[in-house]
C-alpha atoms as a PDB file:
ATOM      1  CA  UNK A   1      16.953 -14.357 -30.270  1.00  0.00           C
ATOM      2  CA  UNK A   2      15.960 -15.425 -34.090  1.00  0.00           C
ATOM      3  CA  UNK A   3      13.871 -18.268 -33.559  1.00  0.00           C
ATOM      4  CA  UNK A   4      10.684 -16.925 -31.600  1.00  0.00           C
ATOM      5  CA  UNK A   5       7.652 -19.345 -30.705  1.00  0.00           C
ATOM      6  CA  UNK A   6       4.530 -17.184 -29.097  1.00  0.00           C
ATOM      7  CA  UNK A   7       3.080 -18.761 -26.166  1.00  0.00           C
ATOM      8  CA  UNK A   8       0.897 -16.704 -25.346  1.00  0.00           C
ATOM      9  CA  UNK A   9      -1.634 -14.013 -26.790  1.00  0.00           C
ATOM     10  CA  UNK A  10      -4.325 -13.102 -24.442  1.00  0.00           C
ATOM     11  CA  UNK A  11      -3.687  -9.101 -23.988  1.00  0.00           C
ATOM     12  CA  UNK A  12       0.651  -8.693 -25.214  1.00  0.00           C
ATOM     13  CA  UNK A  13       1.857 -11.416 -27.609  1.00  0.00           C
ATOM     14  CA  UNK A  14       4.757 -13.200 -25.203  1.00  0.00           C
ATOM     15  CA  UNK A  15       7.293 -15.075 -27.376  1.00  0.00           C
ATOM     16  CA  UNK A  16       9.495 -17.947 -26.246  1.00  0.00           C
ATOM     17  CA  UNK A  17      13.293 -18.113 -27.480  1.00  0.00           C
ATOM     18  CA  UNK A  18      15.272 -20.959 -28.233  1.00  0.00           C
ATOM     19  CA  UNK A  19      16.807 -20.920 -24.881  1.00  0.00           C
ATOM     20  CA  UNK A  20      13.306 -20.470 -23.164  1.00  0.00           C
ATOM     21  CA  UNK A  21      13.679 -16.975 -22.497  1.00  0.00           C
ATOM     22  CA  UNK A  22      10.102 -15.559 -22.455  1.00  0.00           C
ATOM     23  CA  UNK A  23      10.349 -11.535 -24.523  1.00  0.00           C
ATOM     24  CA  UNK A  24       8.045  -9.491 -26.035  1.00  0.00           C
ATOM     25  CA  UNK A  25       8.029  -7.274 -29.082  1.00  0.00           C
ATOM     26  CA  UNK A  26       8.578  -3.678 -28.178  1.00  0.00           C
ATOM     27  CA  UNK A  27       5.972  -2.471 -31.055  1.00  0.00           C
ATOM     28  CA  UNK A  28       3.342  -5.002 -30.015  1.00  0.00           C
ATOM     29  CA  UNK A  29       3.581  -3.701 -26.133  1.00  0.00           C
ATOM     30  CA  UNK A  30       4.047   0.100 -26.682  1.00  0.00           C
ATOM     31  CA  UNK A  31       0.607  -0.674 -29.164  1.00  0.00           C
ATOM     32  CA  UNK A  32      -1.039  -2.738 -25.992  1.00  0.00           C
ATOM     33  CA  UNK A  33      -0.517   0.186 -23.443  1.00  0.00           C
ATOM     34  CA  UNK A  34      -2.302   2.483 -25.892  1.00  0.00           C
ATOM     35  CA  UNK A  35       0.502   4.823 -26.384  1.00  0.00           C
ATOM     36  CA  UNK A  36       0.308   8.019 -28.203  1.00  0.00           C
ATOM     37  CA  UNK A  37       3.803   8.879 -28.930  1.00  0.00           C
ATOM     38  CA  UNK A  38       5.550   7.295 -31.600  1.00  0.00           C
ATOM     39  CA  UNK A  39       7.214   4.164 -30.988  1.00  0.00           C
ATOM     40  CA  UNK A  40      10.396   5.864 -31.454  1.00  0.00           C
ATOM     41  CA  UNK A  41      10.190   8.205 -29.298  1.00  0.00           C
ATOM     42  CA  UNK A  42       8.217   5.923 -26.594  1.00  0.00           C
ATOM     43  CA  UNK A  43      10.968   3.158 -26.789  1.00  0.00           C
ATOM     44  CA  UNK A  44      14.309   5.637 -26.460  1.00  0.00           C
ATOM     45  CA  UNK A  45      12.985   7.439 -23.688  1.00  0.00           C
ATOM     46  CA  UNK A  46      11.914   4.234 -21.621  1.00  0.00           C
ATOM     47  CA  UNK A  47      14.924   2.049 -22.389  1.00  0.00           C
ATOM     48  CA  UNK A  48      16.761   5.325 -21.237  1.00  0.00           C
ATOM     49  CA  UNK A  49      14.107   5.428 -17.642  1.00  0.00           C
ATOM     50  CA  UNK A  50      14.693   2.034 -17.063  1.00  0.00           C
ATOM     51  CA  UNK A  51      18.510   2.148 -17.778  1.00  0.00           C
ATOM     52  CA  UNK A  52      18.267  -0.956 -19.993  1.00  0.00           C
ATOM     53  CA  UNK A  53      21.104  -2.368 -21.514  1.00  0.00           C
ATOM     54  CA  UNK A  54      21.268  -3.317 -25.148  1.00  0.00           C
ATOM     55  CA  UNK A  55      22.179  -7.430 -25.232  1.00  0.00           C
ATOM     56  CA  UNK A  56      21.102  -7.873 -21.470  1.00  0.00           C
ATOM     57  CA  UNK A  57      17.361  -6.894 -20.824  1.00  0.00           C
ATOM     58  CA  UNK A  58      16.645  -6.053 -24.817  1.00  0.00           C
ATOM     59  CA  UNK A  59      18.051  -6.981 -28.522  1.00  0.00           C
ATOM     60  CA  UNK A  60      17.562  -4.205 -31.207  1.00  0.00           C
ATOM     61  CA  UNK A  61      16.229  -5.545 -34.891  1.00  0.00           C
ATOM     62  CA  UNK A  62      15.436  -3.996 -37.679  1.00  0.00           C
ATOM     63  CA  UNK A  63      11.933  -5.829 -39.238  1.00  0.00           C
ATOM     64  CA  UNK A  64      10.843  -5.993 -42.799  1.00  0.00           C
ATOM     65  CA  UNK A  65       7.329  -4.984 -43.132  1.00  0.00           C
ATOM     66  CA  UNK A  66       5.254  -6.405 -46.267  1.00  0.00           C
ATOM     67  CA  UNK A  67       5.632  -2.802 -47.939  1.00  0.00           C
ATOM     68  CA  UNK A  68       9.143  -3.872 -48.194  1.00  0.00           C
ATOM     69  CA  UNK A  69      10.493  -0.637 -45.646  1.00  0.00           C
ATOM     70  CA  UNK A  70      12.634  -1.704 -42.630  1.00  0.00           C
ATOM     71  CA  UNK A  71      10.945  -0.363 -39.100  1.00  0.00           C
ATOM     72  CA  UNK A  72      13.259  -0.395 -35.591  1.00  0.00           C
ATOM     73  CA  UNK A  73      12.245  -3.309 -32.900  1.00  0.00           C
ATOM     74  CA  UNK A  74      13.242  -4.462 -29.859  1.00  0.00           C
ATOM     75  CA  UNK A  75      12.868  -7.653 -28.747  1.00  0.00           C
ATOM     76  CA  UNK A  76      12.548  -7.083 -24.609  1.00  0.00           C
ATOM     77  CA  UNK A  77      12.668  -9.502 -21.974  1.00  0.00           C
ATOM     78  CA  UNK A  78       9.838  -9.538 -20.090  1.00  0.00           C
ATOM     79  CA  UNK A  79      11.733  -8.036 -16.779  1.00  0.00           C
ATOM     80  CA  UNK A  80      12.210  -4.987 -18.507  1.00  0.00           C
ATOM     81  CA  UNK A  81       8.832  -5.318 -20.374  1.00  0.00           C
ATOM     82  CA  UNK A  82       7.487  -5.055 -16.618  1.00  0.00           C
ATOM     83  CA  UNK A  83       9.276  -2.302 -15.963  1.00  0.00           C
ATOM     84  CA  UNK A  84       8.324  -0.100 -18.835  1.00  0.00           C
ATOM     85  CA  UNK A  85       4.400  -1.225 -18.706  1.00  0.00           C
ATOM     86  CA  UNK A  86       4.710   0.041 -14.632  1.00  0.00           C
ATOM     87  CA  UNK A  87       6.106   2.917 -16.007  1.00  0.00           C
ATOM     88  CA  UNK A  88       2.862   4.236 -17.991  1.00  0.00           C
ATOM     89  CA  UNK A  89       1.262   5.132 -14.611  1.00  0.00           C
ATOM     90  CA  UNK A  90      -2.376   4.444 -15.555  1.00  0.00           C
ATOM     91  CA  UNK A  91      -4.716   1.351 -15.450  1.00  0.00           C
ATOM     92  CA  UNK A  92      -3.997   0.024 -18.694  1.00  0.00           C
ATOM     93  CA  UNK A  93      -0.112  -0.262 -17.279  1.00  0.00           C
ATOM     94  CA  UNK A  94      -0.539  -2.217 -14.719  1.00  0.00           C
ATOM     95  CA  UNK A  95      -3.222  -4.446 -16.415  1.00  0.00           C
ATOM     96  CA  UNK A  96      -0.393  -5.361 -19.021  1.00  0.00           C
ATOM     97  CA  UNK A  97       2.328  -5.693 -15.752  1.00  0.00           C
ATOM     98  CA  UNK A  98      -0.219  -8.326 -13.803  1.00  0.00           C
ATOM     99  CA  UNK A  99      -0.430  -9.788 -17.285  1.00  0.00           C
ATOM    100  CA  UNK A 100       3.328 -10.701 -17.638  1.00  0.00           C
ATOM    101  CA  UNK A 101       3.582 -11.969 -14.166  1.00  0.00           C
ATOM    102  CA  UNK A 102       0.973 -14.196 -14.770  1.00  0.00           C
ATOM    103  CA  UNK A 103       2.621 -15.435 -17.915  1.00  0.00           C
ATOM    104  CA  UNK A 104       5.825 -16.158 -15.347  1.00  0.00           C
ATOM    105  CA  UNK A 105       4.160 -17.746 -12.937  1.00  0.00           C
ATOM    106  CA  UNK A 106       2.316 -19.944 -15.535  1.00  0.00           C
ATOM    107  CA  UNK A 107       5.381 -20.979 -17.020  1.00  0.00           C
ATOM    108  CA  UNK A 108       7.483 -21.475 -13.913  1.00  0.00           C
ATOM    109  CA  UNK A 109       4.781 -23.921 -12.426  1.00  0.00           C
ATOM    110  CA  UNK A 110       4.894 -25.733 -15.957  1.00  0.00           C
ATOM    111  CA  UNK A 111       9.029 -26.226 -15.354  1.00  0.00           C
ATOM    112  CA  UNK A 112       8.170 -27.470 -11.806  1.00  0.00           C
ATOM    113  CA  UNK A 113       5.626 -30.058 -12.667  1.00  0.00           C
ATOM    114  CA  UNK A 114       7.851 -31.525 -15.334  1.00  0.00           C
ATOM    115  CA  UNK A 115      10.962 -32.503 -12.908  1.00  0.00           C
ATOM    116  CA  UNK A 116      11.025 -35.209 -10.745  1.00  0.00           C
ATOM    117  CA  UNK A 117      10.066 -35.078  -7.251  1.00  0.00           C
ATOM    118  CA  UNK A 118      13.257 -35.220  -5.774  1.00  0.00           C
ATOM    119  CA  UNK A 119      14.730 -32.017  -7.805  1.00  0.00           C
ATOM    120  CA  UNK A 120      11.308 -30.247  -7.069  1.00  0.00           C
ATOM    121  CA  UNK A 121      12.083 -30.554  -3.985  1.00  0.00           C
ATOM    122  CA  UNK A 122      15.315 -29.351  -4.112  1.00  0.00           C
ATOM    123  CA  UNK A 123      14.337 -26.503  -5.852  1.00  0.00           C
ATOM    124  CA  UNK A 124      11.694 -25.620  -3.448  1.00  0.00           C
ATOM    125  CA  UNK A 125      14.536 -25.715  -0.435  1.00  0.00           C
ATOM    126  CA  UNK A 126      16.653 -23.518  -2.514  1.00  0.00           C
ATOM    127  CA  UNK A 127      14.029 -21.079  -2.819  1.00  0.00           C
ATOM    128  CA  UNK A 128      13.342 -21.332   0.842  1.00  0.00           C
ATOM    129  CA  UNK A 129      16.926 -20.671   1.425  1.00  0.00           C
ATOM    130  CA  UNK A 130      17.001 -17.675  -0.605  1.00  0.00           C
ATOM    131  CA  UNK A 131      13.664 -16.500   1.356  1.00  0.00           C
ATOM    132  CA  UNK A 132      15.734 -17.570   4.664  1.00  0.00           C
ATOM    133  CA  UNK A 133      18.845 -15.472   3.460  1.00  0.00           C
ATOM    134  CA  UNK A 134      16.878 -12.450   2.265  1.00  0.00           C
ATOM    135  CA  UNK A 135      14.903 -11.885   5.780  1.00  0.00           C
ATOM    136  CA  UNK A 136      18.094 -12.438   7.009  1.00  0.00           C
ATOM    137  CA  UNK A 137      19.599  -9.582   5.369  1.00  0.00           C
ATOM    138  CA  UNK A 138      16.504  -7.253   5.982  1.00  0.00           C
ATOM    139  CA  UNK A 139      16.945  -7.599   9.758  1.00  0.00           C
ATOM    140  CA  UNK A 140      20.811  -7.025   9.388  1.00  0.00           C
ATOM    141  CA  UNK A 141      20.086  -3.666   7.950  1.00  0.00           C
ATOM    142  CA  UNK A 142      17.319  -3.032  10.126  1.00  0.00           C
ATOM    143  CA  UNK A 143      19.512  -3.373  12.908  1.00  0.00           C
ATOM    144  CA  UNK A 144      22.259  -0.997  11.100  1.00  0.00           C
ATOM    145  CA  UNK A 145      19.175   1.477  10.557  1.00  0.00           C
ATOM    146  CA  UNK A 146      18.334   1.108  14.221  1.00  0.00           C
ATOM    147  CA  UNK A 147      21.550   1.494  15.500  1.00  0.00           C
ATOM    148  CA  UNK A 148      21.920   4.810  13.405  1.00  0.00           C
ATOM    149  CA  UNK A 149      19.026   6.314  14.915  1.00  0.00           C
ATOM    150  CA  UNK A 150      20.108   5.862  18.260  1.00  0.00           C
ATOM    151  CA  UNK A 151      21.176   8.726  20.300  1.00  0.00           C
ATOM    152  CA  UNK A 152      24.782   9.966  21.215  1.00  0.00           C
ATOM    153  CA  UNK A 153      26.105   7.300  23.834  1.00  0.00           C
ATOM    154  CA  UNK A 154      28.596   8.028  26.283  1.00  0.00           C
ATOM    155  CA  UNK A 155      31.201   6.962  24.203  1.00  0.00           C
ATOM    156  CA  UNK A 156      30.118   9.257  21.430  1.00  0.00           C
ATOM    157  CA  UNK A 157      29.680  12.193  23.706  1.00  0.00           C
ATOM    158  CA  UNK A 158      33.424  11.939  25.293  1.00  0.00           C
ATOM    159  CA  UNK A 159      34.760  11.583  21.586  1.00  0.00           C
ATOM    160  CA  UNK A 160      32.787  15.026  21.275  1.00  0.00           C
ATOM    161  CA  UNK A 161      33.934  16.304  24.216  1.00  0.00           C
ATOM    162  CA  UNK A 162      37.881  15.262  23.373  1.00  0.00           C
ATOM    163  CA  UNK A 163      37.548  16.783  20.002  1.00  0.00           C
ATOM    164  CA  UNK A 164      36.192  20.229  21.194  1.00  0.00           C
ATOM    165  CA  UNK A 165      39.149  19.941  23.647  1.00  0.00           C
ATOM    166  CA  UNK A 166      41.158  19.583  20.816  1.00  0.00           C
ATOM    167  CA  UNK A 167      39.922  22.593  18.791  1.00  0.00           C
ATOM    168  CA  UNK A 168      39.484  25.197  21.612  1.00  0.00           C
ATOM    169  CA  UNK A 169      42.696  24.971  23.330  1.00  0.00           C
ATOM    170  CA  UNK A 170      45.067  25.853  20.697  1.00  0.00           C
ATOM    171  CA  UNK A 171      42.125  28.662  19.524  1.00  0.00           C
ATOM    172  CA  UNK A 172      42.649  30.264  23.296  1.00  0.00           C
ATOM    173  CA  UNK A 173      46.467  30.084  23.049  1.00  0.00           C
ATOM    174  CA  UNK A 174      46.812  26.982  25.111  1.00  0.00           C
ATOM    175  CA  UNK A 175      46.304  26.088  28.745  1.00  0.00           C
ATOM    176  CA  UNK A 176      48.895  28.448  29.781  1.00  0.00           C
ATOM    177  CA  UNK A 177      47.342  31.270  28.143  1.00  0.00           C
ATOM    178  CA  UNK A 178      45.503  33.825  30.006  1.00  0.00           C
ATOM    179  CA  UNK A 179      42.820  33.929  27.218  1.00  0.00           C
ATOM    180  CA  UNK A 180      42.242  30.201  28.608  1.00  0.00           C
ATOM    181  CA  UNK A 181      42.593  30.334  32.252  1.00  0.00           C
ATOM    182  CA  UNK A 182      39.998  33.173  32.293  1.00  0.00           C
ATOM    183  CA  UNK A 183      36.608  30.934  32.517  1.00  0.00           C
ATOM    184  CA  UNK A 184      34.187  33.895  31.091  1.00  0.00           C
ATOM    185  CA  UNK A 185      36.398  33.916  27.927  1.00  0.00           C
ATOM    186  CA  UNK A 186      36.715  30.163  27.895  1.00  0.00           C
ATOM    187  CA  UNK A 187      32.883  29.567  28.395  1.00  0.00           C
ATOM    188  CA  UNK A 188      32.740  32.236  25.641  1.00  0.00           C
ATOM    189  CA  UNK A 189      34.301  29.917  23.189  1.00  0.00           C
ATOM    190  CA  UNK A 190      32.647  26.664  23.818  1.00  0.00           C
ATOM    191  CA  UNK A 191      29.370  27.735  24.235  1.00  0.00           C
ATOM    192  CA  UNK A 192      30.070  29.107  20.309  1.00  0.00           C
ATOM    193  CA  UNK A 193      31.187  26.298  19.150  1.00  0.00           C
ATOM    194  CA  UNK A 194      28.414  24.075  20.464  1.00  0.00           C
ATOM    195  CA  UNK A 195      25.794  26.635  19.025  1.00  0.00           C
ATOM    196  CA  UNK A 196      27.398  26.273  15.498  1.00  0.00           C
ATOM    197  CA  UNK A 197      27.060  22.020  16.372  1.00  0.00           C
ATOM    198  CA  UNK A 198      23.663  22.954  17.215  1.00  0.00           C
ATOM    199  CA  UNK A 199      22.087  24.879  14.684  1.00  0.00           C
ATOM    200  CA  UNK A 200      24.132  22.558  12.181  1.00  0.00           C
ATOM    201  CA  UNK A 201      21.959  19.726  13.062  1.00  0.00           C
ATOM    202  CA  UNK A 202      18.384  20.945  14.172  1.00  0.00           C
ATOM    203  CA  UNK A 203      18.913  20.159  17.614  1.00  0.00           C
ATOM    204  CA  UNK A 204      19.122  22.137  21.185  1.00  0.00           C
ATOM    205  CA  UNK A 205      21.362  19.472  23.054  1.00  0.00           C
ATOM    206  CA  UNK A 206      23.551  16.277  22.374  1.00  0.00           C
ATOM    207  CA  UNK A 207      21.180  14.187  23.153  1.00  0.00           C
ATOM    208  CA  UNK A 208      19.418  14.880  20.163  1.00  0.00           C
ATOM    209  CA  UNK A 209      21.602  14.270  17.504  1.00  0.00           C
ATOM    210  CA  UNK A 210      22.416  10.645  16.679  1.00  0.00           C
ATOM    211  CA  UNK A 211      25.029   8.223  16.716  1.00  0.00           C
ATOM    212  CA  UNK A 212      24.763   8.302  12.556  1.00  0.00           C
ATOM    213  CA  UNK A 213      25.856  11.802  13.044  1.00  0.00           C
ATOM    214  CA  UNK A 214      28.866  11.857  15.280  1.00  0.00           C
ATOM    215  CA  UNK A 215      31.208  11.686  12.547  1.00  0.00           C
ATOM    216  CA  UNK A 216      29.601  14.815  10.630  1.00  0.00           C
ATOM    217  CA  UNK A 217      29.728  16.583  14.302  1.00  0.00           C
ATOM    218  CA  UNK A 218      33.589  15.548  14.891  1.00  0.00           C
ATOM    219  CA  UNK A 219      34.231  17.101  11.166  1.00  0.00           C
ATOM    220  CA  UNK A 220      32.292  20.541  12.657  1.00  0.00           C
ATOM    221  CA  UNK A 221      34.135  20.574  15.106  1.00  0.00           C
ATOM    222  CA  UNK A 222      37.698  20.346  13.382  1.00  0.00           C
ATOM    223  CA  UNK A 223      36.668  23.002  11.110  1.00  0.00           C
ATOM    224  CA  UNK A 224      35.397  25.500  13.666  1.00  0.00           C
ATOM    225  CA  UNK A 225      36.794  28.873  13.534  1.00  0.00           C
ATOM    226  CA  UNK A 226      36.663  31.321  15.886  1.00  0.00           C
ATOM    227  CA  UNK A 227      34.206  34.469  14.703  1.00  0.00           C
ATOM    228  CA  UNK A 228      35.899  38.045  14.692  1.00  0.00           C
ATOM    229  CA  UNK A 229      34.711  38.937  17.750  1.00  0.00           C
ATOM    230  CA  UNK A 230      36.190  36.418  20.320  1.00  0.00           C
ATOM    231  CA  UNK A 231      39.372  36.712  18.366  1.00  0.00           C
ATOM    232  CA  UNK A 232      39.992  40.101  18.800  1.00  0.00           C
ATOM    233  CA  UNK A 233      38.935  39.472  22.482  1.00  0.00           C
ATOM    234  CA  UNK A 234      41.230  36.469  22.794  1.00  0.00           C
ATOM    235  CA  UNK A 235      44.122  38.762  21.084  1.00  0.00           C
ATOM    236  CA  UNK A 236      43.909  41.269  23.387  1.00  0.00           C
ATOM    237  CA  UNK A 237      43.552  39.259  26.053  1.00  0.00           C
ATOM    238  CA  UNK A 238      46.849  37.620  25.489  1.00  0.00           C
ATOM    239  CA  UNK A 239      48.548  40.395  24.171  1.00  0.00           C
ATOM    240  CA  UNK A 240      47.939  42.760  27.332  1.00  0.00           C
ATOM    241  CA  UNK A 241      49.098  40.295  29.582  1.00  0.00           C
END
């Protein structure tokens, strides 16, 4: 970025590189917003916010004033700039944020009206296919969203009821085991397990819980473990008989 033109100068200077790349000086916008902190301070922390990385969305200088002394700078691309005007949170921010976009738009429309018709209006189609492709996107995850609300289907609820299977048998001794084949006992059991399913998600019944959250109920389910009391009862149960 050495050789800097300024286009513009109506509330931040806005400098145009070699390559065309519109930036700003860092000292000249934290000045604009009407910061108080020192630009030192002011710059680290909102490169830092905005995660900004150094030879991307800003170049760091060192600039000779006339007293001869050498002060830090950052030359920021006006994405970033954006950002970190946004990031004041006041009036004055998003005065200087309109401001830049302006200064885009301005200069985009100038790039358009220089081409030829025919690339214009490939351009244009481009852009429409981006537009196109975006929406297209949104309603993908839309749908995703949607389909993650939903409620336990059948499908979900007999993986559910499998799994449970699964975990309570072996907990009662198996199906041959008198713990199991007595019902009160058995009940017992399930009806504890589907409380701890319960309270785990907010919810007084299957139905309530949704399909986003069968896996995390599958994974309660394989970690269940008896409490003390049903397995002394299911102990002694077996062990008598």
């Amino acid at each position: 970025m050495d050789e800097l033109k300024m286009i513009e100068d109506e509330l931040v200077p806005v400098y145009e590189t070699s390559t065309g790349e519109k930036v700003v000086y860092g000292t000249e916008l934290h000045e604009k917003l009407g910061v108080r902190t020192p630009y030192k301070d002011w710059s680290e922390r909102r490169l830092s916010d905005c995660e900004a990385v150094e030879g991307e969305d800003y170049e760091a200088a060192q600039i000779c004033a006339p007293s001869g002394q050498a002060r830090k700078e950052h030359i920021v691309r006006l994405d970033l700039a954006k950002e970190m005007a946004m990031l004041e949170r006041n009036e004055r921010g998003k005065q200087v944020r309109r401001y830049f976009i302006q200064v885009e738009k301005k200069y985009k429309q100038n790039i358009l009206e220089g081409l030829s018709p025919e690339l214009r209006a490939i351009l244009v189609h481009d852009k429409q296919l981006q537009q196109i492709s975006g929406e297209v996107k949104a309603v993908k995850q839309d749908l995703q969203d949607f389909k993650g609300d939903m409620p336990l289907l059948g499908i979900d609820c007999d993986v559910i009821r499998s799994e449970k299977n699964k975990r309570v048998v072996p907990l009662l001794g198996g199906k041959d085991a008198p713990a199991y084949k007595d019902k009160s006992l058995r009940g017992k059991v399930y009806r504890d397990l589907e409380t701890q399913i319960y309270r785990q998600f907010g919810v007084e019944t299957y139905k309530a819980i949704k399909r986003s959250q069968c896996g995390q109920a599958v994974q309660i389910i394989r970690d269940y473990e008896l409490p003390l009391i049903l397995r002394q009862e299911i102990d002694r149960m077996n062990t008598v008989c």
